[in-house]
C-alpha atoms as a PDB file:
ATOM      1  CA  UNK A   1      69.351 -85.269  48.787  1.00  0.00           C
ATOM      2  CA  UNK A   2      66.705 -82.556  49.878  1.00  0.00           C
ATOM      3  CA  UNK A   3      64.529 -84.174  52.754  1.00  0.00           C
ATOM      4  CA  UNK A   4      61.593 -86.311  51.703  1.00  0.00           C
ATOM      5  CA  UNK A   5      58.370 -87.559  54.096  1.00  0.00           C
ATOM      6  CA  UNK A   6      58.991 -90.923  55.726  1.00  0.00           C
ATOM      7  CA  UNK A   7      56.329 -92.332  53.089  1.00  0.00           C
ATOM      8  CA  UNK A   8      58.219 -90.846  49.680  1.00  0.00           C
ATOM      9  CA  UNK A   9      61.610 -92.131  51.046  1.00  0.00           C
ATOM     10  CA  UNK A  10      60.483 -95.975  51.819  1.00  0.00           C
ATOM     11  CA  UNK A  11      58.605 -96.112  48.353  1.00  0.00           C
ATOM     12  CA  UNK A  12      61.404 -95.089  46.470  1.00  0.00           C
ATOM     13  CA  UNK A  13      63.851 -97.135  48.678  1.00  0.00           C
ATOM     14  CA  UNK A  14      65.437 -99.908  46.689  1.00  0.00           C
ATOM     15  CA  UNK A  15      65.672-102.554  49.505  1.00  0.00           C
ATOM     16  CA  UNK A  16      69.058-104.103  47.993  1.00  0.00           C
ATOM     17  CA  UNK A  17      70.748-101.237  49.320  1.00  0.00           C
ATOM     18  CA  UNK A  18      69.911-101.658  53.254  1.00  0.00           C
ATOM     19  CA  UNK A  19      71.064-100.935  55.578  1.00  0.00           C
ATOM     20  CA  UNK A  20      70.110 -97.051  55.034  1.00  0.00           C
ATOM     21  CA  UNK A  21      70.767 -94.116  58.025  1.00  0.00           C
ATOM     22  CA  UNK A  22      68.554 -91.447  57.574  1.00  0.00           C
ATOM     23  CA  UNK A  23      68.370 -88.491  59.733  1.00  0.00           C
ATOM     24  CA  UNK A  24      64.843 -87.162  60.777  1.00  0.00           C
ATOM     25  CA  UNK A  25      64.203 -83.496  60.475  1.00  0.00           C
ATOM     26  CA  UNK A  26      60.771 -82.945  61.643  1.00  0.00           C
ATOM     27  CA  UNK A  27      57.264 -84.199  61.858  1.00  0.00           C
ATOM     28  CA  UNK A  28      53.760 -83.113  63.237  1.00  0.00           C
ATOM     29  CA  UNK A  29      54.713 -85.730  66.599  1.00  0.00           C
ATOM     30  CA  UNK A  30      55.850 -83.547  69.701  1.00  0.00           C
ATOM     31  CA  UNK A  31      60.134 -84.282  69.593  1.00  0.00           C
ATOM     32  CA  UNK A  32      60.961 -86.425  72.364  1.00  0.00           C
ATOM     33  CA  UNK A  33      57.529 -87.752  73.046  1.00  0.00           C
ATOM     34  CA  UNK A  34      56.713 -91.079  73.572  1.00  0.00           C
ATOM     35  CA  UNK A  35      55.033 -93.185  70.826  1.00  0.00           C
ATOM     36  CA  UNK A  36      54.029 -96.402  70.864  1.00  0.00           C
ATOM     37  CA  UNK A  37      55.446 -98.231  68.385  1.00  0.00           C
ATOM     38  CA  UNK A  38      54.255-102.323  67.614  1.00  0.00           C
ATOM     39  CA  UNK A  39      53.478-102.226  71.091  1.00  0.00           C
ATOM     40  CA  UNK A  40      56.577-100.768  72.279  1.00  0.00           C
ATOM     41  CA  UNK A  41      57.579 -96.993  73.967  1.00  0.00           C
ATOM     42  CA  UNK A  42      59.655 -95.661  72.101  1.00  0.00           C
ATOM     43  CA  UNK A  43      60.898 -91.565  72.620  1.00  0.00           C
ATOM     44  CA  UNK A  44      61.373 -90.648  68.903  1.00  0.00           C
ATOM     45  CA  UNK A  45      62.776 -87.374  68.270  1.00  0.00           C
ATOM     46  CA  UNK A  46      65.315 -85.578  65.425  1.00  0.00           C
ATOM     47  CA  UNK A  47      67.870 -87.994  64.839  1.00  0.00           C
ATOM     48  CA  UNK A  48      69.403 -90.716  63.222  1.00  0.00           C
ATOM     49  CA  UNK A  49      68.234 -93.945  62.785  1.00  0.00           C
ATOM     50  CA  UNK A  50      69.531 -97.042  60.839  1.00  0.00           C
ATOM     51  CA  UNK A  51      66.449 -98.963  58.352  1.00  0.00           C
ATOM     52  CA  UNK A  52      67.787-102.298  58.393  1.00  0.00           C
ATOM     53  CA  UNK A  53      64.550-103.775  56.970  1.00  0.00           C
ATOM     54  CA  UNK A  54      61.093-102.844  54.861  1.00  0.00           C
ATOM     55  CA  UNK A  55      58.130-104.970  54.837  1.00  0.00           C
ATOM     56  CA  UNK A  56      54.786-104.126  53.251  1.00  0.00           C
ATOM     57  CA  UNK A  57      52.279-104.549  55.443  1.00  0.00           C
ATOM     58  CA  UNK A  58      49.060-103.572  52.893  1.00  0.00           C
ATOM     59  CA  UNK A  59      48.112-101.151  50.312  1.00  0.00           C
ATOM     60  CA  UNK A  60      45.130 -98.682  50.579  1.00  0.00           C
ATOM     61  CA  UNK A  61      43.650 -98.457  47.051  1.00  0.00           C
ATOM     62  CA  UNK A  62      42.149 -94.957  46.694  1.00  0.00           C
ATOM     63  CA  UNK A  63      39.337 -94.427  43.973  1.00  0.00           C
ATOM     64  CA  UNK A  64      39.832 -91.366  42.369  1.00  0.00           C
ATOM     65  CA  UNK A  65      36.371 -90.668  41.498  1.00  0.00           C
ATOM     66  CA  UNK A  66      34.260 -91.216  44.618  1.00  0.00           C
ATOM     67  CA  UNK A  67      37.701 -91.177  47.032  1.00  0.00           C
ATOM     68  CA  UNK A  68      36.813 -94.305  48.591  1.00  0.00           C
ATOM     69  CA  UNK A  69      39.786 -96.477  49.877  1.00  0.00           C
ATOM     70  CA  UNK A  70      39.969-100.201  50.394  1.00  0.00           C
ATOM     71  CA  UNK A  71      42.608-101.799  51.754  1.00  0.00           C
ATOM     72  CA  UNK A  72      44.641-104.637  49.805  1.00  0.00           C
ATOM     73  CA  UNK A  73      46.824-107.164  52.073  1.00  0.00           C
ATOM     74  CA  UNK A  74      50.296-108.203  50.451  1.00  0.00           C
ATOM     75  CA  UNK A  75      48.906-111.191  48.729  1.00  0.00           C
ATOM     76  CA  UNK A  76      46.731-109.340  46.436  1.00  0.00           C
ATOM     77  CA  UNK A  77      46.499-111.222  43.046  1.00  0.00           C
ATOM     78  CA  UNK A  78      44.694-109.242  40.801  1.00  0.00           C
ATOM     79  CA  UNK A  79      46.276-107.564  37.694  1.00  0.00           C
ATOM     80  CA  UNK A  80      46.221-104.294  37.106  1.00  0.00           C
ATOM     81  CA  UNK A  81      46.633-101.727  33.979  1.00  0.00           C
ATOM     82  CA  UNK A  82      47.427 -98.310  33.269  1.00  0.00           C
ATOM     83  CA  UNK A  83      44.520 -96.106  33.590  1.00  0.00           C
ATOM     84  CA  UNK A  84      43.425 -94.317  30.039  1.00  0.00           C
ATOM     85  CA  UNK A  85      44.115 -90.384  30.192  1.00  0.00           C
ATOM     86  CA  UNK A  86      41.213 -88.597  29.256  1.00  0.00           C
ATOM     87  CA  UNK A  87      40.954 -87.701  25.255  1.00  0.00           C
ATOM     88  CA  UNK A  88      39.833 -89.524  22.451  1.00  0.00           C
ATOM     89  CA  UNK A  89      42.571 -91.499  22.058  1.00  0.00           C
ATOM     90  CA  UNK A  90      42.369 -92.991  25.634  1.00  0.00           C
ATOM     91  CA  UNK A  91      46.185 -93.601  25.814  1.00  0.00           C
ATOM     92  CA  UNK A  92      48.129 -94.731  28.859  1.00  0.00           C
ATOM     93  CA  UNK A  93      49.559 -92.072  31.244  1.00  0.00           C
ATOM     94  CA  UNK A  94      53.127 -92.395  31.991  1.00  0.00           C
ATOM     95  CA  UNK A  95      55.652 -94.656  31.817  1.00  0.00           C
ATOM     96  CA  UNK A  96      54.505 -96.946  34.179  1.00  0.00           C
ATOM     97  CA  UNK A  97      53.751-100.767  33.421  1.00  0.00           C
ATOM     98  CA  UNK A  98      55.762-100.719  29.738  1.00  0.00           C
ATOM     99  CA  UNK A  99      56.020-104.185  28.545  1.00  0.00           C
ATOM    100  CA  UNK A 100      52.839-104.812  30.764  1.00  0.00           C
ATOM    101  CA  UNK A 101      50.284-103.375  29.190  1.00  0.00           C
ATOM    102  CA  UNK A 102      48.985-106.207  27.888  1.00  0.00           C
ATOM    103  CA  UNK A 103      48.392-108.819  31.008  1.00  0.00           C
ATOM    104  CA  UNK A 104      49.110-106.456  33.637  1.00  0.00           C
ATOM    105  CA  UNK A 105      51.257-106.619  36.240  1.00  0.00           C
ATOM    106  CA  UNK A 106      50.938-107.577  39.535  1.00  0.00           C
ATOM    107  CA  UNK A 107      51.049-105.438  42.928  1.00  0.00           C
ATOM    108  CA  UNK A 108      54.527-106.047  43.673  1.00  0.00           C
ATOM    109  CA  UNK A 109      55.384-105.380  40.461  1.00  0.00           C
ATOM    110  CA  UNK A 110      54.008-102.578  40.476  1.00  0.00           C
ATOM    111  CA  UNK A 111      55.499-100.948  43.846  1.00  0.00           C
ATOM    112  CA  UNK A 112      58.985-102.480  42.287  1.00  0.00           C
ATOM    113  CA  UNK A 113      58.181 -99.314  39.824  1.00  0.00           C
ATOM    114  CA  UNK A 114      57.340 -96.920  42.023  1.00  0.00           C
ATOM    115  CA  UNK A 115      58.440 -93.287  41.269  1.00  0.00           C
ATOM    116  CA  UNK A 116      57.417 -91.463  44.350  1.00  0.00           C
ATOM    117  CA  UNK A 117      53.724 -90.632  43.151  1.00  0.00           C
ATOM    118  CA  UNK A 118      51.203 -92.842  42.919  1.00  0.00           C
ATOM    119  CA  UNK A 119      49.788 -92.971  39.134  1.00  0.00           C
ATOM    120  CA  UNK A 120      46.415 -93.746  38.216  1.00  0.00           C
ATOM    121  CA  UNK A 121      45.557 -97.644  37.495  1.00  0.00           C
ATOM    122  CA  UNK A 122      43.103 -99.737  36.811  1.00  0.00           C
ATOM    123  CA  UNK A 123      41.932-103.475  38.064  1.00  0.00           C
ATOM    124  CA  UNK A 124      39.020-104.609  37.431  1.00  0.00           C
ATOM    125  CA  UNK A 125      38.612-106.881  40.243  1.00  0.00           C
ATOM    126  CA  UNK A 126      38.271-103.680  42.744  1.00  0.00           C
ATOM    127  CA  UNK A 127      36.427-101.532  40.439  1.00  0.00           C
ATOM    128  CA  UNK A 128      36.010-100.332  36.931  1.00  0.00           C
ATOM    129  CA  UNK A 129      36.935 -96.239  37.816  1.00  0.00           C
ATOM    130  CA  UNK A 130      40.795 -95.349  38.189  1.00  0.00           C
ATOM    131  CA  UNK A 131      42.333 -96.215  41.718  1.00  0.00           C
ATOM    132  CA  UNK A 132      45.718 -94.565  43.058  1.00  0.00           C
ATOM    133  CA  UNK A 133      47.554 -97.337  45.857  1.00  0.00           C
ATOM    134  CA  UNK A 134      48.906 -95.763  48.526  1.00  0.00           C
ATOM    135  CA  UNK A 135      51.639 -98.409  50.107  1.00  0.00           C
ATOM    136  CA  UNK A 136      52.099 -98.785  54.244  1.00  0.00           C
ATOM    137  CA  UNK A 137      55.534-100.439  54.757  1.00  0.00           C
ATOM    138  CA  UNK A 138      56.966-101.441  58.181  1.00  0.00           C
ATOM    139  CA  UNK A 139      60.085-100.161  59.083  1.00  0.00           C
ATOM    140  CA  UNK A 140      62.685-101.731  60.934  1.00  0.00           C
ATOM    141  CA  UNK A 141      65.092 -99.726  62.554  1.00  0.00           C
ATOM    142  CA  UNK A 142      68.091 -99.087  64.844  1.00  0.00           C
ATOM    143  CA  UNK A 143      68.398 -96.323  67.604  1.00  0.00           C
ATOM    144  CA  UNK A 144      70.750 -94.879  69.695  1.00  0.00           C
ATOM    145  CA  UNK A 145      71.434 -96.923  73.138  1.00  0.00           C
ATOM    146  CA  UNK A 146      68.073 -98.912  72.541  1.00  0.00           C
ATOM    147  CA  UNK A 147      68.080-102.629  72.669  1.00  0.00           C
ATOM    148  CA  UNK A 148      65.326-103.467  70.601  1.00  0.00           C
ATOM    149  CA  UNK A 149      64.668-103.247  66.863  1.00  0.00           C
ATOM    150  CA  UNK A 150      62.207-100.213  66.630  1.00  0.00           C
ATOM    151  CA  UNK A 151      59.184-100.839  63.920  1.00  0.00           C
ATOM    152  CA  UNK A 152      57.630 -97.850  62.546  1.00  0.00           C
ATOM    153  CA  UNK A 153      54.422 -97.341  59.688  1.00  0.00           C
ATOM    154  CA  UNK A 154      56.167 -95.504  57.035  1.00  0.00           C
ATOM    155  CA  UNK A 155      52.954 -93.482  57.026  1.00  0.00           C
ATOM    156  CA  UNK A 156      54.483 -91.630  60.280  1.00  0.00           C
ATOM    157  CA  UNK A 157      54.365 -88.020  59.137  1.00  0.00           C
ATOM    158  CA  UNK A 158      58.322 -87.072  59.508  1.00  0.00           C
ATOM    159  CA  UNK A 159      60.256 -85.753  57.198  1.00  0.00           C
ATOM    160  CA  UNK A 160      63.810 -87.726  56.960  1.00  0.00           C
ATOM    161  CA  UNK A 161      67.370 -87.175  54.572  1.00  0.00           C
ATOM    162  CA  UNK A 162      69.256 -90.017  53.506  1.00  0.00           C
ATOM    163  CA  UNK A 163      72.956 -89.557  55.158  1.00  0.00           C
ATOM    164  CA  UNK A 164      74.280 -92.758  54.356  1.00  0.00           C
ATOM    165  CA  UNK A 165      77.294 -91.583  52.442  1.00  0.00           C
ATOM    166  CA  UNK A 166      78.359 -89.291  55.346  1.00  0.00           C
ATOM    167  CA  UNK A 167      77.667 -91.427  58.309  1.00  0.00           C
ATOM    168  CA  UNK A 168      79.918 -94.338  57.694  1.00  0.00           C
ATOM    169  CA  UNK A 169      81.581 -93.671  61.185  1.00  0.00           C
ATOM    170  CA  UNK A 170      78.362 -93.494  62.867  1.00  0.00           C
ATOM    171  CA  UNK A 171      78.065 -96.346  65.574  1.00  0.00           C
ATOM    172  CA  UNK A 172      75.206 -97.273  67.090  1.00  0.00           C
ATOM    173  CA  UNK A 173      75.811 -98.060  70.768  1.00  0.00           C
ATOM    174  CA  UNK A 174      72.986-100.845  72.161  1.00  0.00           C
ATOM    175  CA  UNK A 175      73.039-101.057  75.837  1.00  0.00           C
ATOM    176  CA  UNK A 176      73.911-104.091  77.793  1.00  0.00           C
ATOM    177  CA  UNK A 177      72.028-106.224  80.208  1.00  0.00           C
ATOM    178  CA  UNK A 178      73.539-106.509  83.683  1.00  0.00           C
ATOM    179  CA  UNK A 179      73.640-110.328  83.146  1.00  0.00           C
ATOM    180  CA  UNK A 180      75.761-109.553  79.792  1.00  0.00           C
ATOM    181  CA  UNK A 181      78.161-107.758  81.661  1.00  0.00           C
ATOM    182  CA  UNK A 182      78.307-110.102  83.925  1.00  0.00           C
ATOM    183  CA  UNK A 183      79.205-112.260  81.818  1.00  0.00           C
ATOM    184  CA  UNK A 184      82.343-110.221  80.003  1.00  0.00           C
ATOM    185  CA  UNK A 185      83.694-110.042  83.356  1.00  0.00           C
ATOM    186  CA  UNK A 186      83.149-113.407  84.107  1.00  0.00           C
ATOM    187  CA  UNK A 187      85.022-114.403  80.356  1.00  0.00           C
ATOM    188  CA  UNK A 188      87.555-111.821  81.425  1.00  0.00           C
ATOM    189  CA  UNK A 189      88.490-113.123  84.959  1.00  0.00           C
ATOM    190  CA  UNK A 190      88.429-117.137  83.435  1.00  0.00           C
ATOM    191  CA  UNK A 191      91.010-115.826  80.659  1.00  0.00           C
ATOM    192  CA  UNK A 192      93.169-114.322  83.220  1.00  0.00           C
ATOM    193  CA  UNK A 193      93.022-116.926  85.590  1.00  0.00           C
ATOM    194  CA  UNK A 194      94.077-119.291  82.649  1.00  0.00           C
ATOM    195  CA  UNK A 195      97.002-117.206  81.765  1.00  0.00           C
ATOM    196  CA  UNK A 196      98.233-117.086  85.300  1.00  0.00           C
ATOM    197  CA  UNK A 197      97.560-120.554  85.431  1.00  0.00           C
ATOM    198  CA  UNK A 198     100.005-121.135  82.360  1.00  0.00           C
ATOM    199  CA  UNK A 199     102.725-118.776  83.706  1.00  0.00           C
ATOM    200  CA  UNK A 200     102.979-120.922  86.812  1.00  0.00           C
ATOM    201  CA  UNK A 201     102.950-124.114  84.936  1.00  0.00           C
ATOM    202  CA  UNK A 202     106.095-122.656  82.335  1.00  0.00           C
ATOM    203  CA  UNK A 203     107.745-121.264  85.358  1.00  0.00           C
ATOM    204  CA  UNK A 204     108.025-124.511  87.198  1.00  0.00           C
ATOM    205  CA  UNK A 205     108.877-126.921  84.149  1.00  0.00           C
ATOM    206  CA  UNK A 206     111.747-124.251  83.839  1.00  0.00           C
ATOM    207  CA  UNK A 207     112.437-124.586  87.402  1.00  0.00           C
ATOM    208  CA  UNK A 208     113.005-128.192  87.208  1.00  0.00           C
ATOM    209  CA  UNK A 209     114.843-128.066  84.524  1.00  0.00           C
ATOM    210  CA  UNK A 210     116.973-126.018  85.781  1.00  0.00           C
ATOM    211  CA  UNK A 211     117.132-128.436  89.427  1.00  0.00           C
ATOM    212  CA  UNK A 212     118.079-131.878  86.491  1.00  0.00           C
ATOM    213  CA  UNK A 213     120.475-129.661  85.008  1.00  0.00           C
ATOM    214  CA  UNK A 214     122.599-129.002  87.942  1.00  0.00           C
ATOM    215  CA  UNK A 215     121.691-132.426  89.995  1.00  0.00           C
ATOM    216  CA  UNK A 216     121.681-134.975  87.124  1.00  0.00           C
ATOM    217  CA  UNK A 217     119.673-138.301  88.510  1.00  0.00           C
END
């Protein structure tokens, strides 16, 4: 697939088929800077990362007539409807909300539809003028040799490439705590002491069975 911005690639994302590697190609961030990201550094640059997880975090409803934007948290209940394209007719636009034209559907339903662009709709609890919804998702992700989960606004501006298919034998390596290692070694040492323990052990039962053999009591 050609490369798509962050924001295009999580809408579209079907979240039944995570985990996803995608490969960023370039943003407007400086590569190899250091972002903050939910509170944490984190030195993003071109790269591949693994989305193990999407979460929507809200929805900025955008009016198309006056352009002003209000934000909608995930819980949202109202309905909404496709807008009427201008003629006299006033038919829907697009294929959007079919077999929900009636009572509407509601915003989940409608980012399960989601076909990259954002089509006009209407609700009539926000307003009675067309409103496009622009969704911000969180991203969960795995770098390279980084311990932590990295969670990132799918409104970043980068552009990314879905390499699933071709990155099966990627690995991504997550560094170790001193105290971890410390504790393979320790497993390590225990297991060996064990088996030298048991080699002893077999070695004298054969020993004295050798000694009853010879010297019957």
């Amino acid at each position: 697939m050609d490369p798509l911005s962050l924001q295009e690639y999580i809408c579209s994302l079907d979240p039944a088929t995570l985990p996803r590697i995608i490969r960023i190609y370039s943003g407007v961030y400086f590569q190899g800077s250091v972002y903050e990201i939910s509170g944490n550094k984190c030195c993003l640059s071109t790269g591949d990362l693994k989305v193990t997880a999407v979460v929507l975090q809200k929805v900025v409803c955008e009016d198309t007539e006056t352009g002003q934007t209000t934000e909608l948290p995930p819980t949202f209940k109202g309905l909404f409807q496709p807008a009427p394209a201008p003629g006299p007719r006033l038919t829907p636009r697009g294929p959007l909300l079919q077999g929900g034209r009636q009572q509407g559907l509601t915003l989940h339903q409608v980012l399960g539809q989601w076909d990259r662009w954002p089509q006009p709709l209407l609700c009539h609890v926000i307003s009675p003028r067309a409103l496009l919804l622009h969704p911000v998702y969180e991203v969960h992700a795995v770098m390279h040799l980084r311990r932590d989960v990295v969670k990132i606004l799918s409104s970043l501006e980068v552009d990314v490439e879905d390499v699933t298919e071709e990155a099966q034998h990627i690995h991504f390596a997550r560094p170790l705590l001193l105290s971890e290692v410390l504790a393979m070694e320790e497993g390590t040492e225990s297991d060996s002491a064990e088996h030298d323990y048991e080699t002893v052990d077999n070695n004298v039962q054969k020993t004295i069975h050798k000694m009853q053999t010879i010297f019957p009591f």
